[in-house]
Protein backbone atom coordinates (compact mmCIF):
# COMPACT_ATOMS: atom_id res chain seq x y z
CA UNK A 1 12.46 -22.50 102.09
CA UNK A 2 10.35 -21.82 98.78
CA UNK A 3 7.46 -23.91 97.85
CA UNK A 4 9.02 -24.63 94.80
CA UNK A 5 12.65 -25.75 96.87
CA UNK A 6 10.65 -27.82 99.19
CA UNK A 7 9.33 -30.14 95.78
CA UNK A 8 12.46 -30.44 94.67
CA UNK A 9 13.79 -31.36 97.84
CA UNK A 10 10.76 -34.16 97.64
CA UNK A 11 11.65 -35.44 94.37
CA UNK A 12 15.31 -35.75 95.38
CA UNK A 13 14.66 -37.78 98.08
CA UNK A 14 15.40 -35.26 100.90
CA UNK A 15 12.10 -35.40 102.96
CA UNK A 16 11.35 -38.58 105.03
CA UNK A 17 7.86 -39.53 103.58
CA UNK A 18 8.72 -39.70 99.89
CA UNK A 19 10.20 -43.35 99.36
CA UNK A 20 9.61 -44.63 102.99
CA UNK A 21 5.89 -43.60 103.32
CA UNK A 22 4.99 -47.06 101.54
CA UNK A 23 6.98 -49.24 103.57
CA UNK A 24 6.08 -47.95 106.52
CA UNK A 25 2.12 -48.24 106.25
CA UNK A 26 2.54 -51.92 105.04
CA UNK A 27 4.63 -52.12 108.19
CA UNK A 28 2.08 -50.53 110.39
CA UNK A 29 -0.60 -52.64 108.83
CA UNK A 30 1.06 -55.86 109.33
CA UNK A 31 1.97 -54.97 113.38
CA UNK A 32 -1.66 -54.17 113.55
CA UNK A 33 -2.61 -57.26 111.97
CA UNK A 34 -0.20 -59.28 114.20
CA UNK A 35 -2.01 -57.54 117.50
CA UNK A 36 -5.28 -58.19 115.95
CA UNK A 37 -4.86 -61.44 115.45
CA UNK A 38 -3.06 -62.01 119.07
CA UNK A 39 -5.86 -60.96 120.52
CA UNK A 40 -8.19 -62.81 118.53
CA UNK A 41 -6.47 -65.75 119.49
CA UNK A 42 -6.75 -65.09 123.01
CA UNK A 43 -10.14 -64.87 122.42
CA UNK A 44 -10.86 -67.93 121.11
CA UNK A 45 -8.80 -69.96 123.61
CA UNK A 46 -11.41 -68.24 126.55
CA UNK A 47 -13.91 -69.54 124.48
CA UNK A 48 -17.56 -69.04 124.98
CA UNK A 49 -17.27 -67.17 128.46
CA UNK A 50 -16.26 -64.28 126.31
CA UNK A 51 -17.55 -64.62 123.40
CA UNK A 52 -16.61 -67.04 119.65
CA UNK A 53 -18.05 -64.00 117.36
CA UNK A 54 -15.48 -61.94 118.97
CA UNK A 55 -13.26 -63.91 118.19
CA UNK A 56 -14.49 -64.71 114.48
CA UNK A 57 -14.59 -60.79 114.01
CA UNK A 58 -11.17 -59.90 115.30
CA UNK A 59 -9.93 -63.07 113.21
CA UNK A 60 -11.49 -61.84 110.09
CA UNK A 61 -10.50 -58.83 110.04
CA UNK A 62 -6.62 -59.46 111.35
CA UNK A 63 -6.62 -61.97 107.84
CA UNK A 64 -7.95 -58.46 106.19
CA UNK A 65 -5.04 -56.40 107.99
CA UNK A 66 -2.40 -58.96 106.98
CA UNK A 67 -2.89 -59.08 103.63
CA UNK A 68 -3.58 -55.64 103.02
CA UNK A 69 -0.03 -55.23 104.39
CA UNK A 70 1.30 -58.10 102.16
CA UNK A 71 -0.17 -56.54 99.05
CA UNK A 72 1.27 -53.27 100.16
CA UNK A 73 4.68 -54.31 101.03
CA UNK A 74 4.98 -56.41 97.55
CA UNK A 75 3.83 -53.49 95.53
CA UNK A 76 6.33 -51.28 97.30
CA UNK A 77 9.27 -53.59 96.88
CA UNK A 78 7.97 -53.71 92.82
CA UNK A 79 7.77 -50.40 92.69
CA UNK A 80 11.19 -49.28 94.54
CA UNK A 81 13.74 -48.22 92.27
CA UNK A 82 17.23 -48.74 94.08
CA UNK A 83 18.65 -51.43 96.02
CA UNK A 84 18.80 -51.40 100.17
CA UNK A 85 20.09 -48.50 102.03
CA UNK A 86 19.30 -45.89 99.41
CA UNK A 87 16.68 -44.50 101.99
CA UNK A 88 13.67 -45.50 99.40
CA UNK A 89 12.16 -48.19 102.01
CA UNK A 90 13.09 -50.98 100.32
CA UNK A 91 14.40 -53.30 103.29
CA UNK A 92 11.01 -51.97 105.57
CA UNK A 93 8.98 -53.34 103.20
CA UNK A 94 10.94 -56.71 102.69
CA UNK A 95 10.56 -56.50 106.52
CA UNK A 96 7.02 -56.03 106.44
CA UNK A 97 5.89 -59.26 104.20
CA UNK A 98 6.72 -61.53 106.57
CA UNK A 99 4.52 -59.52 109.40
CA UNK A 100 1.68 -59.67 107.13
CA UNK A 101 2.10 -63.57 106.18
CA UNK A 102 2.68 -64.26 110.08
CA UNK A 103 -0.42 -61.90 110.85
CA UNK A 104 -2.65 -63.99 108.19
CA UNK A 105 -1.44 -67.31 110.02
CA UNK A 106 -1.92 -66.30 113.44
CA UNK A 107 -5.67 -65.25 112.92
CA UNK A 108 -6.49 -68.27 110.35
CA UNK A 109 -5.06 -70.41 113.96
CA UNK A 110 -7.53 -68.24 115.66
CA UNK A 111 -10.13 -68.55 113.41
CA UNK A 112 -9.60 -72.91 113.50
CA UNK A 113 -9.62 -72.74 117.23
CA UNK A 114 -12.46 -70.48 117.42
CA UNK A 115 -14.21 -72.69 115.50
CA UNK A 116 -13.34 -76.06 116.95
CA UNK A 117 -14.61 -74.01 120.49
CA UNK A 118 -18.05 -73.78 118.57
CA UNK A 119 -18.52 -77.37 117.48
CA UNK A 120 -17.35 -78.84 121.31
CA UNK A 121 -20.51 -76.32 122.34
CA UNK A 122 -22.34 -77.56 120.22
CA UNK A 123 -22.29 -80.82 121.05
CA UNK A 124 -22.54 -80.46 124.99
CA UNK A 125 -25.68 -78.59 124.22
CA UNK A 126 -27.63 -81.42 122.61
């Protein structure tokens, strides 16, 4: 196949990666965001044996994962010309908003607890 069949093929739609690429990195960054923020949250229910900052960190930057999926997803689903089941990505990005909006709310918990773990320490300390 010629360089110049392989673009063409591109533009057509005939390569996975052209339409789908999109959806699938705001897909991967929400699931990553989701873990993140899982983890965080386990974090913050050990609380200080293992460490609130971890917790704070992994919690931040879940909330930074999540929406960076969100923003990608909605831009893809703007963007997409076609409806569902053309192969463009469409439905794997309205898939991956919710992931990102879940991820957001599961570190913000995580971020709450983590910080409601730093105030009882707080006050057995004085």
């Amino acid at each position: 196949m010629s360089a110049s069949a392989a673009l063409m093929a591109a533009a057509e739609g005939g390569i996975i990666g052209d339409g789908r690429t999109g959806a699938n990195l705001a897909l991967g960054a929400g699931l990553l965001g989701l873990a993140v923020g899982r983890l965080a949250l386990t974090l913050a229910r050990a609380g200080r044996r293992i460490g609130g900052r971890n917790a704070r960190i992994g919690g931040m930057s879940a909330i930074a994962m999540g929406l960076a999926g969100t923003f990608l997803a909605l831009l893809h689903v703007a963007t997409t010309s076609g409806g569902p089941g053309t192969g463009n990505g469409l439905l794997g990005a309205v898939v991956a908003v919710p992931l990102g909006l879940g991820a957001v709310l599961l570190s913000r918990r995580a971020l709450t607890r983590g910080h409601h773990a730093d105030r009882q320490a707080d006050r057995t300390s004085v």
